[in-house]
Protein backbone atom coordinates (compact mmCIF):
# COMPACT_ATOMS: atom_id res chain seq x y z
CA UNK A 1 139.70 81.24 67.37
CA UNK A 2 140.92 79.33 70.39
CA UNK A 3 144.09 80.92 70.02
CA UNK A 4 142.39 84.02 70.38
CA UNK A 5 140.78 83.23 73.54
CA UNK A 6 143.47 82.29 74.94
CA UNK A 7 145.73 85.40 74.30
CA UNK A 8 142.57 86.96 75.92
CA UNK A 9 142.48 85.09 79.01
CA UNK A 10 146.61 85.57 79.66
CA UNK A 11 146.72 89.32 78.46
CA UNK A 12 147.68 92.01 81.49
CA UNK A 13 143.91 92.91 81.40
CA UNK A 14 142.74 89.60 82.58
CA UNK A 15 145.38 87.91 84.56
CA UNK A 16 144.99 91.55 86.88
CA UNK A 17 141.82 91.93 86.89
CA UNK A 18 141.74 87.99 88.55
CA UNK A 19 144.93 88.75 90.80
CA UNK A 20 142.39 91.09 92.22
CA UNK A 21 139.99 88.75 92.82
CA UNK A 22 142.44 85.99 94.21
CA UNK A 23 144.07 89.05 96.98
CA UNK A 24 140.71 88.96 98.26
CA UNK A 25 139.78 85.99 98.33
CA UNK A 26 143.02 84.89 100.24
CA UNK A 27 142.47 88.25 102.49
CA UNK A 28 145.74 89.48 101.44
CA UNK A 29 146.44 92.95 102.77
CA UNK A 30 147.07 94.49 99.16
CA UNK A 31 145.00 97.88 99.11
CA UNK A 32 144.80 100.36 96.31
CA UNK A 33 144.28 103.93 97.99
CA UNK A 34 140.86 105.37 97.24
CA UNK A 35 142.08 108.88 96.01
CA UNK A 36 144.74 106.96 93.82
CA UNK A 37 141.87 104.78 91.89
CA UNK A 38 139.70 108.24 91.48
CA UNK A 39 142.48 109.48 89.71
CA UNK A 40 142.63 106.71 87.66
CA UNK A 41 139.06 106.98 87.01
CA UNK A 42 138.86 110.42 86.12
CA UNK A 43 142.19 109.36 83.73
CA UNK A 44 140.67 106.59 81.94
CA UNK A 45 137.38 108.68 81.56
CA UNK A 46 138.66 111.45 79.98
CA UNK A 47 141.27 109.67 77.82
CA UNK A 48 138.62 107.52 76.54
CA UNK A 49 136.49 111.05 75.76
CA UNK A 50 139.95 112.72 74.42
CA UNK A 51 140.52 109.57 72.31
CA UNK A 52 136.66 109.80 70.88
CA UNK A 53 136.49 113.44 69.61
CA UNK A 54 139.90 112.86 68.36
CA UNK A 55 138.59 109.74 65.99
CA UNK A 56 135.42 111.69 65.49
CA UNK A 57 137.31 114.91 64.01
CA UNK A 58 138.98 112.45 61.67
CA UNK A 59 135.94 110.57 60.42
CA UNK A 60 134.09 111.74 57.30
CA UNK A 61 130.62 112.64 59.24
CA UNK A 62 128.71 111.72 55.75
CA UNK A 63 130.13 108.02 56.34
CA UNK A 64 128.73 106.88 59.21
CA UNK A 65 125.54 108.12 59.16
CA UNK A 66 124.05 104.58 59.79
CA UNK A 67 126.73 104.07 62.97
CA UNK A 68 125.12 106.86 64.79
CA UNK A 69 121.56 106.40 63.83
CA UNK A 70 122.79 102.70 65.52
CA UNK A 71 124.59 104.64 69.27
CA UNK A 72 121.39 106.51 69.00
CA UNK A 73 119.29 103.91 68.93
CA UNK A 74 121.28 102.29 71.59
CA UNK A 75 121.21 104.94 74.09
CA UNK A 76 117.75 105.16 74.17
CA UNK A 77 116.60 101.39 74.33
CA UNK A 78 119.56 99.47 75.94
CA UNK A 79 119.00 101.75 79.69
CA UNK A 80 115.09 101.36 78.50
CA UNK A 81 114.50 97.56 77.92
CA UNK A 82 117.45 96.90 80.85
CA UNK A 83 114.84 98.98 83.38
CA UNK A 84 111.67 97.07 81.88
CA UNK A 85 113.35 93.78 82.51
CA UNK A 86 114.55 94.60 85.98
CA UNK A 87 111.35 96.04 86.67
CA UNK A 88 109.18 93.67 85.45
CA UNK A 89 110.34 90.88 85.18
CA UNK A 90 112.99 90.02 87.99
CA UNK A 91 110.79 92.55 90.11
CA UNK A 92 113.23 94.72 91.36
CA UNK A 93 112.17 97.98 92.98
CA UNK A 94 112.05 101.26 90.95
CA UNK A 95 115.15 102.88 92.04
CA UNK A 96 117.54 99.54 91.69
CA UNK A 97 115.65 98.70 88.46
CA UNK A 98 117.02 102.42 87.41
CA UNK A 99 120.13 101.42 88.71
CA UNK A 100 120.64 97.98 87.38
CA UNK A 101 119.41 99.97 83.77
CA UNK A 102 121.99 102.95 84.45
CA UNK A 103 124.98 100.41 84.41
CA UNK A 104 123.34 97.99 82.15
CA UNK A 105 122.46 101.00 79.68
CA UNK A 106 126.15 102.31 79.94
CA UNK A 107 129.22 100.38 78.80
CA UNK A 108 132.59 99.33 80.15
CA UNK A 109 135.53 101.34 79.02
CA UNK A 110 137.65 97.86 79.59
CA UNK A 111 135.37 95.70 77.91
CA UNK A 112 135.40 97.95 74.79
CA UNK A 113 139.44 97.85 74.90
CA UNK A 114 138.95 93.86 75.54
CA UNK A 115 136.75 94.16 72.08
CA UNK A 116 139.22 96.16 70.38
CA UNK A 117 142.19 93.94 70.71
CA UNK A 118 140.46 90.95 70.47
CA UNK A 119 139.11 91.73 66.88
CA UNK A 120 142.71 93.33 65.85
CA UNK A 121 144.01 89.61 66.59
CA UNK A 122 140.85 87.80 64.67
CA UNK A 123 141.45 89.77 61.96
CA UNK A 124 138.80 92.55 61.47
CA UNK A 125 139.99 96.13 63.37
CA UNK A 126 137.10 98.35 63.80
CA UNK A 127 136.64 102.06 62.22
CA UNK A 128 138.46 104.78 64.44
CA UNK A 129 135.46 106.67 64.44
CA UNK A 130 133.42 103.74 66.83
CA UNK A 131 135.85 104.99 69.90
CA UNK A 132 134.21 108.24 69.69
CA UNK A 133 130.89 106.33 69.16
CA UNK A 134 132.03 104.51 72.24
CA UNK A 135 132.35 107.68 74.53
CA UNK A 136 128.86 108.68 73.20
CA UNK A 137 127.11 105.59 74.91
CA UNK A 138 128.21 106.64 78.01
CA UNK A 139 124.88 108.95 77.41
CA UNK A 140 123.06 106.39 78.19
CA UNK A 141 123.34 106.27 82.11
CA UNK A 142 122.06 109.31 82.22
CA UNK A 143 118.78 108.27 79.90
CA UNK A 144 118.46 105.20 82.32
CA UNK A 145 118.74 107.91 85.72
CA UNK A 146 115.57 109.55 83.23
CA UNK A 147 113.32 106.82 83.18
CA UNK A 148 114.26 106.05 86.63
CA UNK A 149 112.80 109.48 87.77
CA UNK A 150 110.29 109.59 85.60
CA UNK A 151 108.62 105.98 86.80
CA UNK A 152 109.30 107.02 90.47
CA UNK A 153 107.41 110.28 89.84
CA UNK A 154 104.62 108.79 88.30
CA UNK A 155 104.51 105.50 91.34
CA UNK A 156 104.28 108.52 93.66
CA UNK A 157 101.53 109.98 91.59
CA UNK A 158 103.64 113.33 91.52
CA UNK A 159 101.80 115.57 88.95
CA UNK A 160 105.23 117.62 88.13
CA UNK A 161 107.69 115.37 86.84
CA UNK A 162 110.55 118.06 86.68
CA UNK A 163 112.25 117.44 83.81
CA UNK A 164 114.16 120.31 83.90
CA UNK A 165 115.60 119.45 87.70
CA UNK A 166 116.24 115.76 86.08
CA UNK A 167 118.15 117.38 83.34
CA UNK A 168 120.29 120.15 85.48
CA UNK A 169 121.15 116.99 88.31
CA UNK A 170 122.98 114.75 85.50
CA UNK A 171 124.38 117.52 83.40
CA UNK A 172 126.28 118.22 86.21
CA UNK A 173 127.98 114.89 86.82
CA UNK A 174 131.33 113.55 86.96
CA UNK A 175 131.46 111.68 84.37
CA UNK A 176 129.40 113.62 81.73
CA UNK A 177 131.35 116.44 81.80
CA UNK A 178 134.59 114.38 81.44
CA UNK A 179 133.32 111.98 78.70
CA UNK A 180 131.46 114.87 76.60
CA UNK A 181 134.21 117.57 77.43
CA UNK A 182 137.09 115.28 76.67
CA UNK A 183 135.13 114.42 73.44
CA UNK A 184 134.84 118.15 72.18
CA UNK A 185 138.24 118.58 73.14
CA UNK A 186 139.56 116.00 71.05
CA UNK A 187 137.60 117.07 68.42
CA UNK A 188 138.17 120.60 67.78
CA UNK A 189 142.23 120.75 68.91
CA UNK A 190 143.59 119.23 66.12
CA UNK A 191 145.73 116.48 65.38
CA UNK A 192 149.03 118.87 66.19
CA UNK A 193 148.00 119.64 69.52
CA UNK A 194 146.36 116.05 70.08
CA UNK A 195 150.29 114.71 69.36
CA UNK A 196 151.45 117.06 72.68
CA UNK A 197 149.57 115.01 74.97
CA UNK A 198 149.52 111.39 73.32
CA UNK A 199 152.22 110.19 75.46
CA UNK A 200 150.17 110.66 78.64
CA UNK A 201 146.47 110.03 77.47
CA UNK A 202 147.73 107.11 74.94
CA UNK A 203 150.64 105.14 75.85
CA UNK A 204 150.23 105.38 79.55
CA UNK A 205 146.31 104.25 79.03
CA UNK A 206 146.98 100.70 79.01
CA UNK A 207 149.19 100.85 82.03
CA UNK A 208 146.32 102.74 84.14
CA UNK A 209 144.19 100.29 82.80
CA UNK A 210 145.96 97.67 84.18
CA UNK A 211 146.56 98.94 87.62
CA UNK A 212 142.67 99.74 87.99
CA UNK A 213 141.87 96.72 86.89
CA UNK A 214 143.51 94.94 89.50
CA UNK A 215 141.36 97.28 91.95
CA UNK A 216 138.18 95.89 90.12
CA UNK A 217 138.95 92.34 90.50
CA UNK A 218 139.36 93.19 94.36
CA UNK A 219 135.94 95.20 94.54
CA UNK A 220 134.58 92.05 92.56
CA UNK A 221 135.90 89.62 94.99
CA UNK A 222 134.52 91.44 98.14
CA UNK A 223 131.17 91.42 96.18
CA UNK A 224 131.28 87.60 95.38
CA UNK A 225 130.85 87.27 98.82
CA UNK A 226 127.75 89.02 98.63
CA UNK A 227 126.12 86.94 95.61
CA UNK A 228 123.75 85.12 98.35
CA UNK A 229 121.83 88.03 98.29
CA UNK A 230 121.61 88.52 94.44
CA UNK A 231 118.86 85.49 93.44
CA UNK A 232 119.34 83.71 90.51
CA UNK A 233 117.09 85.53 88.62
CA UNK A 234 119.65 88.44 88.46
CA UNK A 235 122.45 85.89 87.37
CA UNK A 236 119.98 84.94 84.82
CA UNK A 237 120.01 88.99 83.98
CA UNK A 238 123.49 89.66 84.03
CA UNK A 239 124.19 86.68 81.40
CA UNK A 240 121.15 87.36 79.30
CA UNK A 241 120.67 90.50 79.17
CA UNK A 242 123.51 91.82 77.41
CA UNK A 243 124.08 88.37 75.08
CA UNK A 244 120.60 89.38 73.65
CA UNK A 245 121.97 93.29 73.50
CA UNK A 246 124.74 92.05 71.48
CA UNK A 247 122.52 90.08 69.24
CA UNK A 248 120.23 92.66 68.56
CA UNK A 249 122.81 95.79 68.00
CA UNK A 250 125.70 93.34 65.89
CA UNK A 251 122.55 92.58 63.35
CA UNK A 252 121.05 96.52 63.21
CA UNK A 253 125.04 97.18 62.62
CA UNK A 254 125.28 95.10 59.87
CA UNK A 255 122.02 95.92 58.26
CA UNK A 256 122.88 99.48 58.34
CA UNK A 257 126.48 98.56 56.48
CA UNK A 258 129.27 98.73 59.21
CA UNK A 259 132.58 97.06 58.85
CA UNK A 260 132.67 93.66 60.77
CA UNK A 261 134.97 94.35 62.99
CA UNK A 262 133.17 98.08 63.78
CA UNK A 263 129.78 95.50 64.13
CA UNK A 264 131.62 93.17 66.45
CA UNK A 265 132.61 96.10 68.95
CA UNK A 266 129.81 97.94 69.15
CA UNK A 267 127.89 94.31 69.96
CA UNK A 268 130.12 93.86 72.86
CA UNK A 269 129.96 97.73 74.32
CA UNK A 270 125.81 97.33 73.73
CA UNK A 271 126.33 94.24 76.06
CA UNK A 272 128.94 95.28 78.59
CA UNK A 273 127.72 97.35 81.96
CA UNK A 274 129.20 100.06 83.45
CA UNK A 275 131.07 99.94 86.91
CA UNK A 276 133.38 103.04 86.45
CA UNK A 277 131.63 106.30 86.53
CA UNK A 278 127.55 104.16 86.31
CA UNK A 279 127.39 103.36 90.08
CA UNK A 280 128.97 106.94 91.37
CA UNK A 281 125.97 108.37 89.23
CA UNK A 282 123.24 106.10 90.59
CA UNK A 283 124.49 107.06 94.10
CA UNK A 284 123.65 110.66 93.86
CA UNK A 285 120.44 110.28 91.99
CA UNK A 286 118.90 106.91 93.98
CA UNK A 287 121.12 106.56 97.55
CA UNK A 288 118.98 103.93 98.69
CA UNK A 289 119.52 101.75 95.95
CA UNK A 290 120.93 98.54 96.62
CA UNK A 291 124.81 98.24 95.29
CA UNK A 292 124.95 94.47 95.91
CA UNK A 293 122.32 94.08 93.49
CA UNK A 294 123.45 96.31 90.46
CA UNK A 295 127.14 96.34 91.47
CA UNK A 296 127.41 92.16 92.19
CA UNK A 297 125.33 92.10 88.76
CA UNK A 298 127.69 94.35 86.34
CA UNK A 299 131.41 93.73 88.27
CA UNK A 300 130.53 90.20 89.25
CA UNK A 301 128.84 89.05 87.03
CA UNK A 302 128.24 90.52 83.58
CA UNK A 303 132.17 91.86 83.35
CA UNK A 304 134.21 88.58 84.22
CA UNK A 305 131.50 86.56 82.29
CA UNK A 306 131.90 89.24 79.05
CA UNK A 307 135.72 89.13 79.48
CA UNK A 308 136.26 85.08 79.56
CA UNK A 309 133.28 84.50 76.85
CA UNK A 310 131.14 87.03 76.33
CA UNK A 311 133.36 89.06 73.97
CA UNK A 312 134.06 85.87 71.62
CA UNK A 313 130.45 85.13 71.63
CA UNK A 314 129.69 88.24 69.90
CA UNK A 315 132.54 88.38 67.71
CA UNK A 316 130.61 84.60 66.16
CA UNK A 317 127.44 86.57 66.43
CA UNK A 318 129.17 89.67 64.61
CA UNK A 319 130.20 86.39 62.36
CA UNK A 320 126.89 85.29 61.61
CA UNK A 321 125.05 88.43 60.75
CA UNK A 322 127.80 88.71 57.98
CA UNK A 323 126.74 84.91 57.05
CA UNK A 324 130.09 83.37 57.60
């Protein structure tokens, strides 16, 4: 096991991802060009969606019934009891408790590859199928935008809610289209035509990966400086919040009969938080939301503390549901 953590905290992934972190931090003049880490975005976004349908098309649908009665479940109560909590309980306003619950509600693309290769080297590789499970999640930033809206309607005392204006505003993002149109795409072209563009969606993903995470640990380190105005209630959030996630979603997965290793990584997606398409969503539906409260939390916070311990945390919780 230690072995394991330590592979994790030397792999390219890591070791970038803090580079980042230390170029800032030293104010070295290393800069990533914006229009160069959209592309990335938009790469890793719809490779992950390509990737998804792909494994979907190849699972037997009458198999994992239980796995997406689970992403179900999850889409509709992580963004929900993430917005109740921020709400409620650390007291944010509506529209960052909507935001803090759009990223919290969502996962992280690198945390799930984090998950992946850290249960291939304990041992217990997921089902193919939970990459397209993964790419399904993504749903649920636009669930937690939902309940956003909704609440703000109703503080307002606003007697049409709009659903239908809710609905056309986030069927029309970014990174729905690419998520749910790379997903159908991977599903219905086949694995002959999927083998034409593996080179570029598959081989190159890791090396994108790498790159952008070296842009993230530089976006993390400008926000560290900005954790004075996060209180320690939202540390408190960002560490919490997800561990109990995890908790909850690795023991519904094994109740319902998943593979360990498919239990373990959908624990640690349930518990990760969005920072790649989450916060360019939140932007267009709630601009005056606060980005060094929802961004600090999920890049500063939840995603280093998931990559250094999080993800081992719930590969022993994944552990003890199965009662080793």
């Amino acid at each position: 096991m230690n072995n394991i953590l330590i592979e994790n905290l030397v792999s390219p992934i890591t070791l970038a991802f803090l580079l980042g972190i230390f170029a800032t931090i030293i104010r070295s003049d290393l800069e990533i060009p914006e229009p160069v880490i959209r592309i990335f975005s938009i790469f890793l976004l719809f490779s992950v969606g390509l990737q998804g349908g792909r494994e979907l098309a190849l699972a037997d649908l009458s198999t994992i019934g239980g796995a997406l009665g689970v992403t179900a479940l999850i889409i509709l109560l992580a963004p929900l009891s993430s917005f109740l909590v921020a709400r409620y309980i650390i007291k944010l306003s509506i529209i960052n408790a909507a935001a803090v619950a759009a990223l919290y509600g969502s996962v992280s693309a690198v945390t799930f590859v984090v998950a992946r290769s850290y249960g291939d080297g304990a041992g217990t590789p997921m089902e193919g199928y939970v990459t397209g499970l993964v790419a399904l999640l993504e749903l649920g930033i636009f669930v937690a935008l939902f309940y956003g809206r909704i609440a703000l309607a109703r503080a307002n005392n606003t007697q049409n809610i709009a659903l239908g204006t809710i609905l056309s505003e986030t069927l029309r993002s970014r990174g729905l289209i690419l998520l749910v149109g790379g997903l159908i795409i991977g599903a219905i072209s086949g694995e002959k035509n999927f083998t034409k563009i593996e080179p570029f969606f598959v081989d190159l993903f890791r090396g994108v990966l790498v790159i952008f995470l070296l842009e993230m640990g530089m976006t993390a380190g400008r926000h560290l400086k900005e954790f004075a105005k996060v209180s320690g209630r939202m540390l408190i959030f960002g560490i919490t919040v997800p561990m109990i996630h995890g908790f909850l979603v690795t023991g519904l997965a094994t109740w319902v009969g998943l593979p360990q290793g498919s239990v373990f990584v959908l624990g640690v997606v349930a518990a990760s938080a969005s920072y790649i398409d989450a916060p360019a969503a939140v932007r267009n539906t709630f601009p005056d939301a606060n980005p060094s409260i929802y961004l600090t939390s999920s890049l500063g916070i939840t995603f280093p503390f998931m990559i250094i311990a999080g993800v081992p945390i719930i590969w022993e919780m994944a552990a003890f549901w199965y009662g080793r």
